[in-house]
PDB file of N, CA and C in Angstrom:
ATOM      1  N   UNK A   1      48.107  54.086  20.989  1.00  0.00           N
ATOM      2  CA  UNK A   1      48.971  55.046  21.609  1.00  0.00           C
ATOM      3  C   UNK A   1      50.230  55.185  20.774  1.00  0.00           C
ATOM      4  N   UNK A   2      50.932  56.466  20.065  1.00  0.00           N
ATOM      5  CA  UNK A   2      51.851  56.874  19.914  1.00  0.00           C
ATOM      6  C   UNK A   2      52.652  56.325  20.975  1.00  0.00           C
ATOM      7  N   UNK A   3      54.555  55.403  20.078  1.00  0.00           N
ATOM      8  CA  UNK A   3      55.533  54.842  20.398  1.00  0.00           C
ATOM      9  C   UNK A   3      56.826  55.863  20.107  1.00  0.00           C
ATOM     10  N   UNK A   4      57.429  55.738  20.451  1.00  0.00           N
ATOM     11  CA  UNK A   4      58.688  56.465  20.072  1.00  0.00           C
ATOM     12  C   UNK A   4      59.066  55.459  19.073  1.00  0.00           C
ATOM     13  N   UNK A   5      60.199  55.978  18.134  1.00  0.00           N
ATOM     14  CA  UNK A   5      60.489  55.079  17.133  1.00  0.00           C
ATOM     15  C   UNK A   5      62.183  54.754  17.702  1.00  0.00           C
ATOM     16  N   UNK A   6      61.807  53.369  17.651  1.00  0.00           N
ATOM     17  CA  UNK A   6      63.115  52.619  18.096  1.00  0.00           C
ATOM     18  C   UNK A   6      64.557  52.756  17.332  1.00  0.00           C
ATOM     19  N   UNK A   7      65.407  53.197  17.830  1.00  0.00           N
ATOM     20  CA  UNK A   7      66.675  53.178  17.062  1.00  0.00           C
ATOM     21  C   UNK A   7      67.329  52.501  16.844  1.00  0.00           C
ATOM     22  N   UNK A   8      67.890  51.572  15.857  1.00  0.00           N
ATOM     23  CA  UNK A   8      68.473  50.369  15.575  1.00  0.00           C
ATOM     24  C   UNK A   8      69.820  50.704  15.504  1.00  0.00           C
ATOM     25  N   UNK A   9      70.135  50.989  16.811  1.00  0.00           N
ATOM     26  CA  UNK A   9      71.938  51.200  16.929  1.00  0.00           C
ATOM     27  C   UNK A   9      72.776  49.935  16.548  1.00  0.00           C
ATOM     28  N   UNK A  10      73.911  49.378  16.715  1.00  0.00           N
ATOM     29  CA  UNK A  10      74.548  48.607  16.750  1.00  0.00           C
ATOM     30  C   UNK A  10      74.676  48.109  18.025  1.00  0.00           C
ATOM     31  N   UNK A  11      74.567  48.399  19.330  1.00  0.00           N
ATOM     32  CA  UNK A  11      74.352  47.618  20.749  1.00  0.00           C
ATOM     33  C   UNK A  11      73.225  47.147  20.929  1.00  0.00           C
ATOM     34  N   UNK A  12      71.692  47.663  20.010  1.00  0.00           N
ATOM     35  CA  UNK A  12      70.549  46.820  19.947  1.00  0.00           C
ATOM     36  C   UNK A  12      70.421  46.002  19.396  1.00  0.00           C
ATOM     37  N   UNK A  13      71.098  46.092  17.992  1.00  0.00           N
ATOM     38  CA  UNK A  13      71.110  44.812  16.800  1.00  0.00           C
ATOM     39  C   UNK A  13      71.615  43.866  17.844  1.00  0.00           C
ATOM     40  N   UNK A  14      73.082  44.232  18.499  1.00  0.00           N
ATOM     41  CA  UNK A  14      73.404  42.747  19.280  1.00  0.00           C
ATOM     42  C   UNK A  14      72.550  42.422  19.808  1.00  0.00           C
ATOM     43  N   UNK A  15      71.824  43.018  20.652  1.00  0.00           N
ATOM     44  CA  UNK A  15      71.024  42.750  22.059  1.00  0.00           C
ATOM     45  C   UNK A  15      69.822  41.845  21.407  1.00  0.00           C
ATOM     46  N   UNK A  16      69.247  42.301  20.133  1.00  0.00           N
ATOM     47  CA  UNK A  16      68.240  41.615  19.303  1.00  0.00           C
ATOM     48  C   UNK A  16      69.051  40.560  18.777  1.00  0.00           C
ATOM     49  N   UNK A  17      69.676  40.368  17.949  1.00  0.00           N
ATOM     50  CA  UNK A  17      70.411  38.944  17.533  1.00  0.00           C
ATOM     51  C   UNK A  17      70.380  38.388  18.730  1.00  0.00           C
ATOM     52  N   UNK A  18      71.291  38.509  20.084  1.00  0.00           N
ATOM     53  CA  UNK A  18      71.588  37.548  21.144  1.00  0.00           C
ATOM     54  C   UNK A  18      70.261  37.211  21.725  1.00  0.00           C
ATOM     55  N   UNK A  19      69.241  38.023  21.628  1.00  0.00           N
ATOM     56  CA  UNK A  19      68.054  37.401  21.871  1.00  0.00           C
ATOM     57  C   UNK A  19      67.441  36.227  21.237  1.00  0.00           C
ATOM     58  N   UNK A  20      67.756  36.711  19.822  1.00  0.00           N
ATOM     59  CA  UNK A  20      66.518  35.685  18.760  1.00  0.00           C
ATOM     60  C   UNK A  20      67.584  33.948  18.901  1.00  0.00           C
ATOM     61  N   UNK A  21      68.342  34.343  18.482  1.00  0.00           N
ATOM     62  CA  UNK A  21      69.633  33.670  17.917  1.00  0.00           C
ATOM     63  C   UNK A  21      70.128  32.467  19.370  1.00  0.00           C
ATOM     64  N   UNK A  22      70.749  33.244  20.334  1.00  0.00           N
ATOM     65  CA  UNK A  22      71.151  32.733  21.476  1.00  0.00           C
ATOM     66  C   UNK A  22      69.422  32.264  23.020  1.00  0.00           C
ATOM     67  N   UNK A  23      69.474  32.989  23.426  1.00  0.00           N
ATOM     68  CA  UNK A  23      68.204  32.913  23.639  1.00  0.00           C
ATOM     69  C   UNK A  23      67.593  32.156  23.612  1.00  0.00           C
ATOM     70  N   UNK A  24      66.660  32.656  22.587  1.00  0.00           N
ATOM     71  CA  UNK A  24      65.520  31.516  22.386  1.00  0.00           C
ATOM     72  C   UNK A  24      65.867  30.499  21.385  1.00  0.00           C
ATOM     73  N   UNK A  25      66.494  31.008  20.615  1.00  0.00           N
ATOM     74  CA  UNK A  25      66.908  29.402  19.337  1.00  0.00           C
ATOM     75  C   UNK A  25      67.629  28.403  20.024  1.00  0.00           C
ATOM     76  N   UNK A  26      68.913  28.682  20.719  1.00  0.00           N
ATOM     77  CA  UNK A  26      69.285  27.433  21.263  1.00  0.00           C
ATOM     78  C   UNK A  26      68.308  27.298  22.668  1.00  0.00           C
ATOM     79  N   UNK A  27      67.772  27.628  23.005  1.00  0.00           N
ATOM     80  CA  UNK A  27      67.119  27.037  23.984  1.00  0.00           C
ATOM     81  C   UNK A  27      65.954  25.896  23.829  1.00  0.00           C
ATOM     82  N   UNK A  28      65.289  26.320  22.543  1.00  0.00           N
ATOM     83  CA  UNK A  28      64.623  25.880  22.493  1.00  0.00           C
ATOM     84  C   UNK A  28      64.797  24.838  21.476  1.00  0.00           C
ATOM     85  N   UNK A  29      66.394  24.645  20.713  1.00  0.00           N
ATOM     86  CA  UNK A  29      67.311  23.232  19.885  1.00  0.00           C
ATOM     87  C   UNK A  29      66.992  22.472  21.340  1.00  0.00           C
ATOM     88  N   UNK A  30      68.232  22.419  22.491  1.00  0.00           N
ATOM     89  CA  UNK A  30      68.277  22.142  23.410  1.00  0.00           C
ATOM     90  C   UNK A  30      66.983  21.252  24.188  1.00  0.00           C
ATOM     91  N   UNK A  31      65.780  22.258  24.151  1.00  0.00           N
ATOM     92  CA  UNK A  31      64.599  21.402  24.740  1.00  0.00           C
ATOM     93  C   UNK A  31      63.830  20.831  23.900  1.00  0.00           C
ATOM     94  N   UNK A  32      64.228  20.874  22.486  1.00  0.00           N
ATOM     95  CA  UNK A  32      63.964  19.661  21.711  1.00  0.00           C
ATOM     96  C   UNK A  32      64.611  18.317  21.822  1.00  0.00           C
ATOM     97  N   UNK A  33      65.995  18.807  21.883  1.00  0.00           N
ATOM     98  CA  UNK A  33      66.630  17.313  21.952  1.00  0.00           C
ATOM     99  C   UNK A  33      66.519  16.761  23.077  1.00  0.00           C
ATOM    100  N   UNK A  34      66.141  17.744  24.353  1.00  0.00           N
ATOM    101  CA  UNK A  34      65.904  16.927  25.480  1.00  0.00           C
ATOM    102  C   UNK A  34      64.581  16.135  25.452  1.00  0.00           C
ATOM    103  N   UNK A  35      63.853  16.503  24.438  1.00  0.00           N
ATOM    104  CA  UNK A  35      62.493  15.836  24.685  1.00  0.00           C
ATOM    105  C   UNK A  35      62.565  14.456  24.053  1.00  0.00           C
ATOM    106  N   UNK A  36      63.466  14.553  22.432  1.00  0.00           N
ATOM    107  CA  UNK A  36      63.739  13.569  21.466  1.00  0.00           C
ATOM    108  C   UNK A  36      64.331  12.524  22.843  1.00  0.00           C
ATOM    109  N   UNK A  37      65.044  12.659  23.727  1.00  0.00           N
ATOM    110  CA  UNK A  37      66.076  11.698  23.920  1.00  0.00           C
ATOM    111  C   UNK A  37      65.135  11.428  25.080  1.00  0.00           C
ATOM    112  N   UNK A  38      64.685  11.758  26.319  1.00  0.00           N
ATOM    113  CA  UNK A  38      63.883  11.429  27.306  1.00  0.00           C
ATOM    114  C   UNK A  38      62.639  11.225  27.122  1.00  0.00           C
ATOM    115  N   UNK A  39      62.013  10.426  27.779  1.00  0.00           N
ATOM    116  CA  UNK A  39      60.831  10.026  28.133  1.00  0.00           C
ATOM    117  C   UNK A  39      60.149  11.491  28.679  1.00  0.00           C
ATOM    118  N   UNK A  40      59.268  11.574  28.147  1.00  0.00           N
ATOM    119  CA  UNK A  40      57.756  13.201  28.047  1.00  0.00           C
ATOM    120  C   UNK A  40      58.354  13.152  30.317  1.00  0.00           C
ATOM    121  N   UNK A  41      58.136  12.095  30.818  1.00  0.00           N
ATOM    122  CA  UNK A  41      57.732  12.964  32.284  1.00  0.00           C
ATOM    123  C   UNK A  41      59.058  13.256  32.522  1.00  0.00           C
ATOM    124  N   UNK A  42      60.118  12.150  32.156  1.00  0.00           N
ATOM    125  CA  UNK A  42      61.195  12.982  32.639  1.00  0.00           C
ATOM    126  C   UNK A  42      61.621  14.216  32.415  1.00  0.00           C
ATOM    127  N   UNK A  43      61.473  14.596  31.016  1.00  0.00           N
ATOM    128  CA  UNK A  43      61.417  15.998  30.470  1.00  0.00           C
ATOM    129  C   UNK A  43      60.841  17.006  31.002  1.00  0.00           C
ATOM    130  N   UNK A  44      59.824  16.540  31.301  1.00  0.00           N
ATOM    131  CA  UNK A  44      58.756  17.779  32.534  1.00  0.00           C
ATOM    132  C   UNK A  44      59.606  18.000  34.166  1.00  0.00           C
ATOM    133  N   UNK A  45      60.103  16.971  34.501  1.00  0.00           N
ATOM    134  CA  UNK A  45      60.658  16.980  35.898  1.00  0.00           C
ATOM    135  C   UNK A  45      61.591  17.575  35.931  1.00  0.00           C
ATOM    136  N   UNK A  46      62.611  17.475  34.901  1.00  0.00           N
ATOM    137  CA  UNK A  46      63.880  18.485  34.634  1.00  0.00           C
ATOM    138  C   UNK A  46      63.964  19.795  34.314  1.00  0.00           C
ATOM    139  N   UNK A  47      62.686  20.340  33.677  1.00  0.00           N
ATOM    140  CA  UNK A  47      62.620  21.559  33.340  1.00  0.00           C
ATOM    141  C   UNK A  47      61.904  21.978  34.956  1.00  0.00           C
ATOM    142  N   UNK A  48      61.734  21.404  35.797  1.00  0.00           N
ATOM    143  CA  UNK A  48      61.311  21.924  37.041  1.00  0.00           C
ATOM    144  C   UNK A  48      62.637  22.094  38.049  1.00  0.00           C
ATOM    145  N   UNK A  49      63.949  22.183  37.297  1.00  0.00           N
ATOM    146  CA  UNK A  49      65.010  22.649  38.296  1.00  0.00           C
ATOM    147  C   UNK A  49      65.196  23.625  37.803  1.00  0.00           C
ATOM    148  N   UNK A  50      65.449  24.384  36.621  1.00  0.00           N
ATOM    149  CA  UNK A  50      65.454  25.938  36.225  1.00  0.00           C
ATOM    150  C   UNK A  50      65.437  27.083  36.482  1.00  0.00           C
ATOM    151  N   UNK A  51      64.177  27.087  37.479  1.00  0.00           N
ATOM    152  CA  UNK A  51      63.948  27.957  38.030  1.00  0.00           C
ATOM    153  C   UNK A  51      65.756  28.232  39.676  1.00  0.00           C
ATOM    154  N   UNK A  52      65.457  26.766  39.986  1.00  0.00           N
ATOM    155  CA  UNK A  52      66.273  26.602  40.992  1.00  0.00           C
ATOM    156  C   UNK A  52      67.723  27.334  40.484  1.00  0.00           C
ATOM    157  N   UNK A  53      68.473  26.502  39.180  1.00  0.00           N
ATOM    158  CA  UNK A  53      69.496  27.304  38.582  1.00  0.00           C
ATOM    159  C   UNK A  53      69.331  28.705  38.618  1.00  0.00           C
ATOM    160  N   UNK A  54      68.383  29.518  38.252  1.00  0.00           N
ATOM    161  CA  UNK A  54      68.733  30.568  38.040  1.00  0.00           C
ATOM    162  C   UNK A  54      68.736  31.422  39.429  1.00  0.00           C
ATOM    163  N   UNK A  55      68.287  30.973  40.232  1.00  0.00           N
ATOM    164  CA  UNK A  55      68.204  31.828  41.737  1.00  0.00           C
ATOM    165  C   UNK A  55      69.367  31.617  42.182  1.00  0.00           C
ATOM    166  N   UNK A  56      69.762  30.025  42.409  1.00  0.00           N
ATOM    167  CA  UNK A  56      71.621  29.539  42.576  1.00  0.00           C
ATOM    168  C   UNK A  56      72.548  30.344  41.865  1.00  0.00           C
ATOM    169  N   UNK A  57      72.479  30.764  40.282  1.00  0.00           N
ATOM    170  CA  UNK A  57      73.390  31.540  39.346  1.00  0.00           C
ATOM    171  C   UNK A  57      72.970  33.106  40.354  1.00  0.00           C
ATOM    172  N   UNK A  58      72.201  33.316  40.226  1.00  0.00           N
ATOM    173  CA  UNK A  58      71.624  34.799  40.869  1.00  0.00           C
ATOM    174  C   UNK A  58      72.745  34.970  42.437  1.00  0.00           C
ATOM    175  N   UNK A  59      72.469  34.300  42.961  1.00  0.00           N
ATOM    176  CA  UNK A  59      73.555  34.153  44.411  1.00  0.00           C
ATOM    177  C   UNK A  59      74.628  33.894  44.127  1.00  0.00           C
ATOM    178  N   UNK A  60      75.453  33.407  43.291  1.00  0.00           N
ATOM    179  CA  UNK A  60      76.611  33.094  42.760  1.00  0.00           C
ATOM    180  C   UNK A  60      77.109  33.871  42.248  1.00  0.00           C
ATOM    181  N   UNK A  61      76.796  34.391  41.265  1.00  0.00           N
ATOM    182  CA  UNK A  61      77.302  35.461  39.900  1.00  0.00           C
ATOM    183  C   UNK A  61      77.019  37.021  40.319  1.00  0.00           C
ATOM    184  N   UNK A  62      75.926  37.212  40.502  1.00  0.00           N
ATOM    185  CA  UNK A  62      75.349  38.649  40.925  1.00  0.00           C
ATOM    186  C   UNK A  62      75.059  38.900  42.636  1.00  0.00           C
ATOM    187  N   UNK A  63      75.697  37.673  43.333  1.00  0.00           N
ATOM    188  CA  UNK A  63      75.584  38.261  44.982  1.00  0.00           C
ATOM    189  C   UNK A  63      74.408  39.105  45.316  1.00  0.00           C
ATOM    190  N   UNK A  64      73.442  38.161  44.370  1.00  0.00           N
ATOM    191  CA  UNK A  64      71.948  38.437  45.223  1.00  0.00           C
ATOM    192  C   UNK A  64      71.607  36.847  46.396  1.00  0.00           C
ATOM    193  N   UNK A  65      71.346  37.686  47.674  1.00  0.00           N
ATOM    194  CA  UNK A  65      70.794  36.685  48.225  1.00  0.00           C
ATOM    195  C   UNK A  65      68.872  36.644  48.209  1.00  0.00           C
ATOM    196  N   UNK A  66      69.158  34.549  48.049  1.00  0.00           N
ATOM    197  CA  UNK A  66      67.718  34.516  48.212  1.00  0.00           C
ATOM    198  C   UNK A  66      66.711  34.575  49.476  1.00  0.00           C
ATOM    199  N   UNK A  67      65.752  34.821  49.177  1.00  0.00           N
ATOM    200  CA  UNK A  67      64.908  35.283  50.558  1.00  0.00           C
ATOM    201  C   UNK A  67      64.623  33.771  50.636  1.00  0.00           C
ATOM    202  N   UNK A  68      63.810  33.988  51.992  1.00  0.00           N
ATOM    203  CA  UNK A  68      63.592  32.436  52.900  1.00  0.00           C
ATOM    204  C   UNK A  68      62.230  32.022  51.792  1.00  0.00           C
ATOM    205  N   UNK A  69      61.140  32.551  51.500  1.00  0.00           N
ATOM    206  CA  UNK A  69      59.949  31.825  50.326  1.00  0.00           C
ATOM    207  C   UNK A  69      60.848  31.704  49.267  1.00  0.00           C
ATOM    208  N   UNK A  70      62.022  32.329  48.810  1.00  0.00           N
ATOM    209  CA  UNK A  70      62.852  31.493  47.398  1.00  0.00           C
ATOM    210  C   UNK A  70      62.792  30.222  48.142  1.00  0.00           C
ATOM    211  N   UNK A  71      64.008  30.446  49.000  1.00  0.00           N
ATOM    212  CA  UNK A  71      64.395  28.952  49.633  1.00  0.00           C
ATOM    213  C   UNK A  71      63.664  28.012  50.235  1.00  0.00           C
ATOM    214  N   UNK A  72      62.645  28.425  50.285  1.00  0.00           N
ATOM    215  CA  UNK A  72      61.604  27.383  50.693  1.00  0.00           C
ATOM    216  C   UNK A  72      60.905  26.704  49.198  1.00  0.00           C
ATOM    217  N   UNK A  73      60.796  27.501  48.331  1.00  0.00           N
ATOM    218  CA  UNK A  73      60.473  26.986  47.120  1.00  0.00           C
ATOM    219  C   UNK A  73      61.100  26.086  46.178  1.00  0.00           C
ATOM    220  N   UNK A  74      62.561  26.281  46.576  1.00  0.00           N
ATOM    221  CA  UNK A  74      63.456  25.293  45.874  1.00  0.00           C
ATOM    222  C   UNK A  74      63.669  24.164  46.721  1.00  0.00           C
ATOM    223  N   UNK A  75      63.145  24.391  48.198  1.00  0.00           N
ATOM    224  CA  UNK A  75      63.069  23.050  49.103  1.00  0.00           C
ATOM    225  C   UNK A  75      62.021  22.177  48.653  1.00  0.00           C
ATOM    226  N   UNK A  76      60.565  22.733  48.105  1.00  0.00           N
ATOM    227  CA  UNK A  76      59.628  22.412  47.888  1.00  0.00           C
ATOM    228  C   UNK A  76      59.963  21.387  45.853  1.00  0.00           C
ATOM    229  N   UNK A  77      60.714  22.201  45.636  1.00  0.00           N
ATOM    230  CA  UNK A  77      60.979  21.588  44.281  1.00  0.00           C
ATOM    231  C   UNK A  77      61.592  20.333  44.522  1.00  0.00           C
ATOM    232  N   UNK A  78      62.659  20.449  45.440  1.00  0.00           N
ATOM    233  CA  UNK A  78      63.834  19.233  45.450  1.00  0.00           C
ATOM    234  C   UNK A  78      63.011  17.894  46.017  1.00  0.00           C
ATOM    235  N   UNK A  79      61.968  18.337  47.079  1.00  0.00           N
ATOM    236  CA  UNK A  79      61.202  17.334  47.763  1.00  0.00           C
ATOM    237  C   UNK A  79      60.588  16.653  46.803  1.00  0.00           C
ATOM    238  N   UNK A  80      60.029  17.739  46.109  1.00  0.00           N
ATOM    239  CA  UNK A  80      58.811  16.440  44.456  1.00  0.00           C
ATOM    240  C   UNK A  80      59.704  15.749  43.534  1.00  0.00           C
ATOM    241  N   UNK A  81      61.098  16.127  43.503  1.00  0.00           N
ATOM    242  CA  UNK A  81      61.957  15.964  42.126  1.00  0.00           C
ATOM    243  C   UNK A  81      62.411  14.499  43.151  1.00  0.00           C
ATOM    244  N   UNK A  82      62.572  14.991  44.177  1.00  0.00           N
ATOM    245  CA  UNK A  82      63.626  13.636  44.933  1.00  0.00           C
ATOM    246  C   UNK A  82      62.869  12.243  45.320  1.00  0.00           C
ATOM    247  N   UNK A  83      61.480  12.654  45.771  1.00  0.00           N
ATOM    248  CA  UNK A  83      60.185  11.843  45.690  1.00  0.00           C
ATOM    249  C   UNK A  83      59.967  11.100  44.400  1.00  0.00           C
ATOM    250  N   UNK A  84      59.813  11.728  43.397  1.00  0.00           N
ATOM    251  CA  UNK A  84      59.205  11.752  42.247  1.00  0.00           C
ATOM    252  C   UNK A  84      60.383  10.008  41.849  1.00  0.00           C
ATOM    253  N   UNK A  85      61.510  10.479  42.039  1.00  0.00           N
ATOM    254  CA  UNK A  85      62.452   9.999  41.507  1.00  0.00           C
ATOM    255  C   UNK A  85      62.444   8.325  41.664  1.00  0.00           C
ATOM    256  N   UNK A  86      62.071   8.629  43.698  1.00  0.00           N
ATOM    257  CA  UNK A  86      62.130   7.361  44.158  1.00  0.00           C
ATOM    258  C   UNK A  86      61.200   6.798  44.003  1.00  0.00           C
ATOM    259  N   UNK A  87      60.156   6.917  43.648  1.00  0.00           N
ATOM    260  CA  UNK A  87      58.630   6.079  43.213  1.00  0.00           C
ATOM    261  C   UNK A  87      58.796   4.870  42.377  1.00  0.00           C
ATOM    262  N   UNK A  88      58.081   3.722  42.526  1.00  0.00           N
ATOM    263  CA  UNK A  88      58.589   2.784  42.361  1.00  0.00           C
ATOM    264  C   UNK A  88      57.784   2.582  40.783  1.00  0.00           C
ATOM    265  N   UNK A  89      58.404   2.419  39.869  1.00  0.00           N
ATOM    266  CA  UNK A  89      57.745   2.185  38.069  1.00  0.00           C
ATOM    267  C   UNK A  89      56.430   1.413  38.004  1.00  0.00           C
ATOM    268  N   UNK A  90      55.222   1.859  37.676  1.00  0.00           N
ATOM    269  CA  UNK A  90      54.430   0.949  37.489  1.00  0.00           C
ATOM    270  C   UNK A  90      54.262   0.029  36.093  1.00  0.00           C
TER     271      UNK A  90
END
């Protein structure tokens, strides 16, 4: 299918740099070093609040409220993360 041809203004270049650059490069420095420094499950358990941040930032910043299945889902997160936590080391 025929695309329109994209215009490489100067508010896209940003929008593309802050993507490649900000974005995904430090995000993914970041969840390297989190992996280098933690133990593999803890690393997995932490990237399971994320989601939670961004619905919390979402209600905070942009005065979206969350619906009751958000909030039940981040109840459902906190229960495995808070469980998870207290389990005794084998």
């Amino acid at each position: 299918m025929p695309q329109p041809i994209v215009p490489w203004t100067p508010p896209f270049i940003v929008a593309v740099a802050y993507n490649v650059l900000l974005a995904s490069g430090l995000g993914w420095a970041l969840w390297l070093l989190v992996v280098q420094r933690l133990p593999a499950q803890m690393a997995s358990l932490t990237s399971r609040a994320i989601p939670i941040v961004g619905v919390l930032l979402a209600w905070l910043i942009l005065h979206e409220r969350p619906r009751a299945w958000e909030l039940g889902g981040i109840g459902l997160i906190a229960l495995v993360l808070l469980s998870l936590r207290r389990a005794p080391a084998r």
